[in-house]
Protein backbone atom coordinates (compact mmCIF):
# COMPACT_ATOMS: atom_id res chain seq x y z
CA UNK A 1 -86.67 40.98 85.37
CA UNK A 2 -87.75 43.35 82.93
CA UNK A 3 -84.90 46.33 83.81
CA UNK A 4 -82.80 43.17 83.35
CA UNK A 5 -84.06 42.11 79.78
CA UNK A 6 -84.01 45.97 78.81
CA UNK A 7 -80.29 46.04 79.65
CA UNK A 8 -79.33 42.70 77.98
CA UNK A 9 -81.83 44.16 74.63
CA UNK A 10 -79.62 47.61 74.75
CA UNK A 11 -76.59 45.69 75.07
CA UNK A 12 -76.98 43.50 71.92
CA UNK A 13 -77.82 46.23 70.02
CA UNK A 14 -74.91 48.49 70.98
CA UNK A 15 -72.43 45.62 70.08
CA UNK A 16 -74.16 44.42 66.80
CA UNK A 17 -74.22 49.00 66.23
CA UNK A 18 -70.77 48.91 67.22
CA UNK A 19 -69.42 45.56 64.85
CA UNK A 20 -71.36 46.87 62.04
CA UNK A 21 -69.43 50.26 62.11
CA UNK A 22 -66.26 48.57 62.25
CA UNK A 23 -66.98 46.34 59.46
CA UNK A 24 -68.24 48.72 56.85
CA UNK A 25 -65.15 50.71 57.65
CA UNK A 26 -63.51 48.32 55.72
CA UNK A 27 -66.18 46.61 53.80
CA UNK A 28 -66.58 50.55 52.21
CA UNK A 29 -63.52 51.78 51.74
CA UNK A 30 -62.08 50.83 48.24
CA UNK A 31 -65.48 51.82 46.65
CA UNK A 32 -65.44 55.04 48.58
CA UNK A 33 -62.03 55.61 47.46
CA UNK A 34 -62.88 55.34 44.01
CA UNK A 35 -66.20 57.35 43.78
CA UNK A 36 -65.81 59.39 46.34
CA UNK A 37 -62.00 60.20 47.05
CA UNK A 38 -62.74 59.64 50.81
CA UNK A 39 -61.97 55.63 52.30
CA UNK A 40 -64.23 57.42 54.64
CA UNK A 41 -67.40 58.50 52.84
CA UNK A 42 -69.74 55.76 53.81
CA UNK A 43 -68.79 55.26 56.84
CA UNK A 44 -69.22 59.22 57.91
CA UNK A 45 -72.68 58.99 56.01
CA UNK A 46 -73.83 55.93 58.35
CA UNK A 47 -72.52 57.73 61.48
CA UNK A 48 -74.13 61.22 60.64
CA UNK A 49 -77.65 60.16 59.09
CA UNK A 50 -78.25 56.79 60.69
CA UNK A 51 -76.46 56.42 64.02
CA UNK A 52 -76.88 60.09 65.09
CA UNK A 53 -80.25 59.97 63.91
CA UNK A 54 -81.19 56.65 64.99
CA UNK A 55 -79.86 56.70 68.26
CA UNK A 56 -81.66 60.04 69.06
CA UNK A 57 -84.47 58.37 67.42
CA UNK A 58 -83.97 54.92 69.80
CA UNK A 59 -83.87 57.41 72.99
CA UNK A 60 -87.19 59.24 71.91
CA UNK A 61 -89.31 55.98 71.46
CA UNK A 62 -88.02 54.17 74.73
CA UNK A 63 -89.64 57.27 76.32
CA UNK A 64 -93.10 57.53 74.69
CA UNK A 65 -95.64 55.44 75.70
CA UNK A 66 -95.80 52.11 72.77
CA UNK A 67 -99.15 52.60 72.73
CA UNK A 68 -99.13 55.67 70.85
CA UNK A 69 -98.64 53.37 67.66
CA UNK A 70 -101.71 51.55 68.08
CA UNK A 71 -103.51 55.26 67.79
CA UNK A 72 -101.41 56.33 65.04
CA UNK A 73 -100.88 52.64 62.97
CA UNK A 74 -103.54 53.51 60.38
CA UNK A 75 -102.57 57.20 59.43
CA UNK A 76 -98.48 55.63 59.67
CA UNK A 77 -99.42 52.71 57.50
CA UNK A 78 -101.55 55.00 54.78
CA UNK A 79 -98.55 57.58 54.93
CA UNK A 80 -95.78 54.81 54.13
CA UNK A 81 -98.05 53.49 51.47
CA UNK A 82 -98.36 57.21 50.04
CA UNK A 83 -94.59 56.99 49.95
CA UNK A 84 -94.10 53.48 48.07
CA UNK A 85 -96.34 54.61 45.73
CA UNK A 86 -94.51 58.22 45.46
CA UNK A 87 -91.42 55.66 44.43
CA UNK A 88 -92.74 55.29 41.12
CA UNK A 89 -93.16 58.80 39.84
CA UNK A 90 -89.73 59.76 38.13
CA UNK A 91 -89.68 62.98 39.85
CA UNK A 92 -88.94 61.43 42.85
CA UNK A 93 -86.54 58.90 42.01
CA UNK A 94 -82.81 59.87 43.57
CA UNK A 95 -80.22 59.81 40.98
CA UNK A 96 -78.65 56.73 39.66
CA UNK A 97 -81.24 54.11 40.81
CA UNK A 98 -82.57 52.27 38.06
CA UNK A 99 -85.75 50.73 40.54
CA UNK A 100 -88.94 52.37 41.85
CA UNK A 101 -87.46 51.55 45.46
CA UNK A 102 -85.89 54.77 46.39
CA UNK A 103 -87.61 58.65 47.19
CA UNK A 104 -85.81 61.73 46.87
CA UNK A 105 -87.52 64.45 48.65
CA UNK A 106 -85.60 67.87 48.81
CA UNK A 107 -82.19 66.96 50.24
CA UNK A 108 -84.01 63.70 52.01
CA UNK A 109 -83.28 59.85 50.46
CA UNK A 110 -85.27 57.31 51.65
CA UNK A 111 -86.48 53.44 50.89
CA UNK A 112 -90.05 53.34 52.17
CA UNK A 113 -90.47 50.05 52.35
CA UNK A 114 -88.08 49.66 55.15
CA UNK A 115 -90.41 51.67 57.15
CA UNK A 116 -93.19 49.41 56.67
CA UNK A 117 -91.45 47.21 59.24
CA UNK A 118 -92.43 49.38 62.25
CA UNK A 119 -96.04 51.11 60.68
CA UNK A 120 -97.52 47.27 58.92
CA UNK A 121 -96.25 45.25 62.14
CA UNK A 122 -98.01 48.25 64.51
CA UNK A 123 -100.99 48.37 62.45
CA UNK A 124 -101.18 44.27 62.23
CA UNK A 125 -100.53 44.22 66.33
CA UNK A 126 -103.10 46.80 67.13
CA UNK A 127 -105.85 45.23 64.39
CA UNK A 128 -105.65 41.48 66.53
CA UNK A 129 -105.12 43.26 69.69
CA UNK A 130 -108.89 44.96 69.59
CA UNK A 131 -110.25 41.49 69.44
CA UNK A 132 -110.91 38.82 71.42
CA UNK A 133 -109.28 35.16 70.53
CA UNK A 134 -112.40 33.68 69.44
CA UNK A 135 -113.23 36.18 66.78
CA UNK A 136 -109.62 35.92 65.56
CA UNK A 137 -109.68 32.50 64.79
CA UNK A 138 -112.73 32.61 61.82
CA UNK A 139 -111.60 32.27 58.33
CA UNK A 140 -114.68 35.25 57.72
CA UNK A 141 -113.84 37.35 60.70
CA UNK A 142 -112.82 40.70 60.19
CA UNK A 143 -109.69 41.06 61.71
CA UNK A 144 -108.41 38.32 59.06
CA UNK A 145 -109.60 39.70 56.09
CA UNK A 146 -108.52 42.95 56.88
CA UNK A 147 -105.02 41.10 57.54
CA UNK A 148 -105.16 39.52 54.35
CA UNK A 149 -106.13 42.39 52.23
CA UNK A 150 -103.21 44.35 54.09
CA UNK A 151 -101.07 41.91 53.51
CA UNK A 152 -101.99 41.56 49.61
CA UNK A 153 -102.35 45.15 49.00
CA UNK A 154 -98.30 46.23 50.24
CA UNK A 155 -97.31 42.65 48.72
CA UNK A 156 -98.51 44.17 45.31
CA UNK A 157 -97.02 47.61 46.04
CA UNK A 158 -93.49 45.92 47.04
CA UNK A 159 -93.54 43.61 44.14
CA UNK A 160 -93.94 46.08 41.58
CA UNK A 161 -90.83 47.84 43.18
CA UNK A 162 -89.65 45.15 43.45
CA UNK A 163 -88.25 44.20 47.08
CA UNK A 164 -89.13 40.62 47.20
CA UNK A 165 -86.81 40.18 50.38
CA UNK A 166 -88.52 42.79 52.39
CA UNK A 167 -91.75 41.55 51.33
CA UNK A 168 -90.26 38.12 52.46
CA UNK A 169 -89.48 39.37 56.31
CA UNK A 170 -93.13 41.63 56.76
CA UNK A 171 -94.64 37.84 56.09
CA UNK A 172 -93.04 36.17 58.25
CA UNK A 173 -93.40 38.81 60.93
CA UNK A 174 -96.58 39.35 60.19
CA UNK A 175 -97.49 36.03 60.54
CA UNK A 176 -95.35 35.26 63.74
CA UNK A 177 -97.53 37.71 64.84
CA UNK A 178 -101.35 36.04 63.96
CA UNK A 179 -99.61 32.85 65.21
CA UNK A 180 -99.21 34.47 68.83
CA UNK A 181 -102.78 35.35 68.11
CA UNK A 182 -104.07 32.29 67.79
CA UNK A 183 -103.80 31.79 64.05
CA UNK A 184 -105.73 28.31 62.79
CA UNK A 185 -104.71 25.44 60.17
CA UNK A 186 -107.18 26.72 58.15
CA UNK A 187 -106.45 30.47 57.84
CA UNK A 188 -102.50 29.08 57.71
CA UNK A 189 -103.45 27.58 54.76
CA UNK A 190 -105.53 30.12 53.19
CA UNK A 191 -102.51 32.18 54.01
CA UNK A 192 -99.73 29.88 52.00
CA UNK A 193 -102.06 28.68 49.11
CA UNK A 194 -102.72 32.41 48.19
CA UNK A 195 -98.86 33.36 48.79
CA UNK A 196 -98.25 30.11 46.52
CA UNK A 197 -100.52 31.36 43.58
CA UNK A 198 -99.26 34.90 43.78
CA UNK A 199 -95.77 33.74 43.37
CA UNK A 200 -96.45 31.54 40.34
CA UNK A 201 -98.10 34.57 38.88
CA UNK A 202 -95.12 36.70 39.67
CA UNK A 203 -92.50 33.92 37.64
CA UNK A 204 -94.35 34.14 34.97
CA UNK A 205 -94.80 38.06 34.76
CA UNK A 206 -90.96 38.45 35.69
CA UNK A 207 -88.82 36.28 34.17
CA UNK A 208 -86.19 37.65 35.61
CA UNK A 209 -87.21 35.86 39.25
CA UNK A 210 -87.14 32.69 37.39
CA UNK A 211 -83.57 33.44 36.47
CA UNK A 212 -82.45 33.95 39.82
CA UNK A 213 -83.59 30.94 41.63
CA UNK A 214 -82.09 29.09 38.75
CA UNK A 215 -78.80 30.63 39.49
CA UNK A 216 -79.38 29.98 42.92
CA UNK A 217 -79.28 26.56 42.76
CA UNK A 218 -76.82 26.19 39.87
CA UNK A 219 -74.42 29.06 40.13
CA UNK A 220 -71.68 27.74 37.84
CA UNK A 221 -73.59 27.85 34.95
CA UNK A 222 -73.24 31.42 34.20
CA UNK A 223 -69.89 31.95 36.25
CA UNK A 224 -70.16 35.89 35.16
CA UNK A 225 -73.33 36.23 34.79
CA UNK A 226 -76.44 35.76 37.02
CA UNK A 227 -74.53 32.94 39.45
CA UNK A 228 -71.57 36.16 39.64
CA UNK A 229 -72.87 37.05 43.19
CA UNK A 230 -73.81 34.33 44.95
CA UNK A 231 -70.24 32.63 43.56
CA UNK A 232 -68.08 35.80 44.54
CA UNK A 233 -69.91 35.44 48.10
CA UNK A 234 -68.75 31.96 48.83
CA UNK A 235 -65.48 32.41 47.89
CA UNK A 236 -65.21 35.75 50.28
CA UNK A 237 -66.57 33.01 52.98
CA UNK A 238 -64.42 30.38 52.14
CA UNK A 239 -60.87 32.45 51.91
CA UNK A 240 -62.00 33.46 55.78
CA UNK A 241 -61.21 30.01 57.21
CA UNK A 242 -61.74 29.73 61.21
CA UNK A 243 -59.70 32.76 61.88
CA UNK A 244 -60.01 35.28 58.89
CA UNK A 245 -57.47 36.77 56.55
CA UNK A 246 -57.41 40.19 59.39
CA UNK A 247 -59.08 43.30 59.45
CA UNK A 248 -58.99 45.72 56.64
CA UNK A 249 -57.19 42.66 54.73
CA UNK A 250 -60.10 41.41 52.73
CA UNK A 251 -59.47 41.03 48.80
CA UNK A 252 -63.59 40.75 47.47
CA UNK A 253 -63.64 44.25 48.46
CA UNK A 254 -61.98 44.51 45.73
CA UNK A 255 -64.96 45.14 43.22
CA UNK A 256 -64.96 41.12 42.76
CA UNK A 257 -68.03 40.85 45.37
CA UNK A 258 -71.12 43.08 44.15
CA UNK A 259 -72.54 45.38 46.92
CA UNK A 260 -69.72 44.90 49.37
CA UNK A 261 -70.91 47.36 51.65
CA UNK A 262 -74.46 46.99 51.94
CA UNK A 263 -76.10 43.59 51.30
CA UNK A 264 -73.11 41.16 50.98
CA UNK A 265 -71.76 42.39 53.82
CA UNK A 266 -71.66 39.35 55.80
CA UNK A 267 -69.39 37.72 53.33
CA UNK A 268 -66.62 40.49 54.40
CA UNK A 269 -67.32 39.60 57.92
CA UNK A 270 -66.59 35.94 57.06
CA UNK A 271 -63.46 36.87 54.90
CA UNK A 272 -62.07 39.32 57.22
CA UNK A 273 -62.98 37.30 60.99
CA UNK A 274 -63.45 33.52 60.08
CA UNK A 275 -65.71 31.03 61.02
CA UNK A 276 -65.49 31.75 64.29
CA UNK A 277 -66.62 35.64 63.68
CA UNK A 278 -69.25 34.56 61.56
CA UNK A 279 -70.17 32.57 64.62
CA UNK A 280 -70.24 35.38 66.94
CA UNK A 281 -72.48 37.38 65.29
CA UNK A 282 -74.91 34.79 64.59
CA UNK A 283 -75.19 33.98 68.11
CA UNK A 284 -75.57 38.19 68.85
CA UNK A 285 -78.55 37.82 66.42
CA UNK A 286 -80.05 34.80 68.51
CA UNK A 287 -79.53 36.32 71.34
CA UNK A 288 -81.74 39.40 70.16
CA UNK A 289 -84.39 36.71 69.19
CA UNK A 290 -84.68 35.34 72.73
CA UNK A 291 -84.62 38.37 74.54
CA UNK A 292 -87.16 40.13 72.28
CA UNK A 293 -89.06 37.19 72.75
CA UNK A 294 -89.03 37.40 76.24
CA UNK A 295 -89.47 40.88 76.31
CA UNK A 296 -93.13 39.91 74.12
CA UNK A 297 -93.90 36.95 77.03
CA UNK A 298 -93.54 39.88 79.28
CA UNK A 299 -95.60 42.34 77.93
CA UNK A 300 -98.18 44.32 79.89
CA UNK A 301 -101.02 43.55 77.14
CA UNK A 302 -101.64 41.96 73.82
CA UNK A 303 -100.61 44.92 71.83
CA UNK A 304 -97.26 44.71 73.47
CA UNK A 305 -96.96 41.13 72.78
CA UNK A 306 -97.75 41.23 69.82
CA UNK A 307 -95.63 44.56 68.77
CA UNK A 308 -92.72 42.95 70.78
CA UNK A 309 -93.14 39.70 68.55
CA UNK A 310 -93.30 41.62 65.37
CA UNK A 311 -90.38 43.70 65.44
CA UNK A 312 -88.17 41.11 66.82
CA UNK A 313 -88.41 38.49 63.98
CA UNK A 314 -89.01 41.23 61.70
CA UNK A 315 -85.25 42.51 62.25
CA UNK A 316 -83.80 38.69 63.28
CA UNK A 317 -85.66 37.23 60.31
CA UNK A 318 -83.75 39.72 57.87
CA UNK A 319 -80.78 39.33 59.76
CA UNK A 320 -80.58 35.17 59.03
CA UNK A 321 -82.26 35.63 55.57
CA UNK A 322 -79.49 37.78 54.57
CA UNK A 323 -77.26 35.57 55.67
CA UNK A 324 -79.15 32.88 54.35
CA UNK A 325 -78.46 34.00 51.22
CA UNK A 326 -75.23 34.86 51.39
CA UNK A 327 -74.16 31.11 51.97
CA UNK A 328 -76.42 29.82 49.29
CA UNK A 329 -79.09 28.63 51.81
CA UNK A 330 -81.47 31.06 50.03
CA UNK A 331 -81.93 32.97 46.59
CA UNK A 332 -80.37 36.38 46.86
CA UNK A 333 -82.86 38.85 48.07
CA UNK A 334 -81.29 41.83 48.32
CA UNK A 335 -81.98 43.03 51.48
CA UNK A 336 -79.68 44.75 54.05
CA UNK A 337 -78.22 42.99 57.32
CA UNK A 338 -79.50 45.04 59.94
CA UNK A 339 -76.64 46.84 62.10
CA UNK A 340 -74.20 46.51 59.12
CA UNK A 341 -75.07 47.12 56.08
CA UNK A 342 -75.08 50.36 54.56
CA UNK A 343 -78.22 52.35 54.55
CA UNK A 344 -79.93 54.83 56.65
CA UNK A 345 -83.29 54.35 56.69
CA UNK A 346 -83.08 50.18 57.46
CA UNK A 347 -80.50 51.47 60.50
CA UNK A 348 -82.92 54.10 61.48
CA UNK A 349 -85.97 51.52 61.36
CA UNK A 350 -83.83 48.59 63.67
CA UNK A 351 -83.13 50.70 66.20
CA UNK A 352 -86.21 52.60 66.23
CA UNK A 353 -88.07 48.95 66.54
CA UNK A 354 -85.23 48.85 69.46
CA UNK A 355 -86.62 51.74 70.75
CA UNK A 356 -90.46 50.16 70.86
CA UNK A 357 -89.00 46.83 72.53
CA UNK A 358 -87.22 48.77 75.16
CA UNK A 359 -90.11 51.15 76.07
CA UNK A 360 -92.07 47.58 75.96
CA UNK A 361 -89.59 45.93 78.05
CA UNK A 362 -89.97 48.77 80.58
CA UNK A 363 -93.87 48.60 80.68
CA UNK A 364 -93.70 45.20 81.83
């Protein structure tokens, strides 16, 4: 059973690894062509630094014992947090990026927060894994205020970045994971009535936020302004019909939909293959859900469960929020759908958590 599930998890991921190249061939191409010169430049940038990478990366942690992340969670977790915090010194900021979300180091870009999906979710899994269910389940107990005031502390961190959207998916992974735990009605609502107040703080700080949930819900308002996106996105999904206008055909490549290549990416996959390719790879992305789910019933131990159970909504979670977003289900969040969108360090992240499942998957 569990050589079985490890099979079915690799399999996913190679077709979701392989659609997402073939999309952002085309989803890339015109705005290569006209910064770069090369049709090709994204494309050869995702194959060299995050496939190459990631799938030596992917080999390497299906080998290691999963363990080795409990040991190292804390020292991974105060590293990243070094790094997000390294994001707002100018010296570090890559060129061209107006937010305190990317790190230039030497010849190395990076987004640390995207790394916080593997080191908070490892640190989370082996904090609840050390003790027993009763102890859990206090309001005062350590494990939960440590939770909490790891939670709240990257929460701040991200915000000021800001990278609401990622912040979004470490909650709800986070907490999928206290849930397996045995997380109570009364620490749930702790949980939400905190999240609640720190969001009204953050409107009324940022403005901005404000602005874009009005947009959200009434786009057509400011047709070129802050509802541009999410209206350029629906019209990429509508012209796709059941069958799609064809492969390399689509026209919102065409600088009318912002950030073609990276998070609006799904739109192109709706233009380009229909309804019934939009379909397709929802269904790959539930299919990922149940069988890292399984692979988390499976596990040898609590830490495995609950590593298993973080990583898996953590990259399904961003997958439907994404798209979510793109059909006006949700605000635009600006995060990346994994497998697709451009980006090496979330590709390198999803298939290093791919990686941790599979080693999981064979521990079982």
């Amino acid at each position: 059973m569990s050589e079985k599930l490890n099979r079915l998890l690799l399999g996913i991921s190679l077709v979701l690894l392989l659609a997402g190249l073939i999309v952002l061939m085309s989803a890339s191409a015109i705005i290569g062509e006209q910064d770069y010169g090369d049709v090709y430049y994204f494309i050869k940038r995702q194959l060299l630094q995050g496939v190459l990478g990631g799938v030596i990366l992917v080999w390497l942690a299906s080998k290691i014992d999963y363990h080795i992340w409990k040991k190292l969670s804390f020292f991974l977790l105060a590293i990243n947090i070094l790094l997000l915090l390294m994001c707002f010194l100018p010296t570090f900021h890559p060129p061209g990026t107006p937010t305190s979300r990317g790190l230039k180091i030497g010849p190395i870009i990076l987004q640390p927060a995207e790394f916080l999906k593997i080191s908070l979710i490892a640190f989370i899994s082996g904090l609840l894994s050390n003790y027993p269910p009763a102890k859990r389940r206090k309001i005062t107990s350590r494990p939960f205020i440590i939770f909490f005031c790891a939670i709240g502390l990257v929460g701040i961190i991200i915000f000021k970045q800001p990278a609401t959207g990622t912040l979004l998916v470490l909650a709800i992974s986070t907490l999928a994971i206290y849930f397996s735990a045995g997380l109570t009605a009364l620490q749930f609502l702790f949980i939400c009535l905190s999240g609640l107040m720190a969001l009204a703080l953050v409107i009324i700080k940022s403005p901005y936020r404000y602005e874009r949930i009005t947009s959200f819900l009434s786009p057509q308002k400011d047709p070129l302004g802050k509802g541009y996106h999410i209206i350029q996105s629906l019209i990429g999904i509508g012209s796709g019909g059941i069958f799609g206008v064809g492969f390399g055909r689509s026209v919102q490549r065409f600088n009318y939909l912002p950030e073609s290549h990276t998070d609006a990416i799904f739109s192109i996959i709706a233009e380009e293959f229909g309804f019934i390719g939009s379909t397709v790879v929802i269904t790959l992305f539930l299919i990922f859900l149940v069988t890292g789910l399984k692979i988390a019933k499976n596990a040898e131990d609590s830490f495995g469960r609950f590593l298993a159970i973080g990583l898996t909504c953590s990259i399904t979670t961003q997958a439907f929020i994404n798209i979510a977003a793109m059909c006006k289900l949700l605000p635009i969040t600006g995060i990346p759908l994994p497998f697709f969108s451009y980006g090496s360090s979330s590709l390198i992240t999803t298939l290093i958590s791919v990686g941790i499942l599979s080693r999981i998957a064979k521990r079982s």
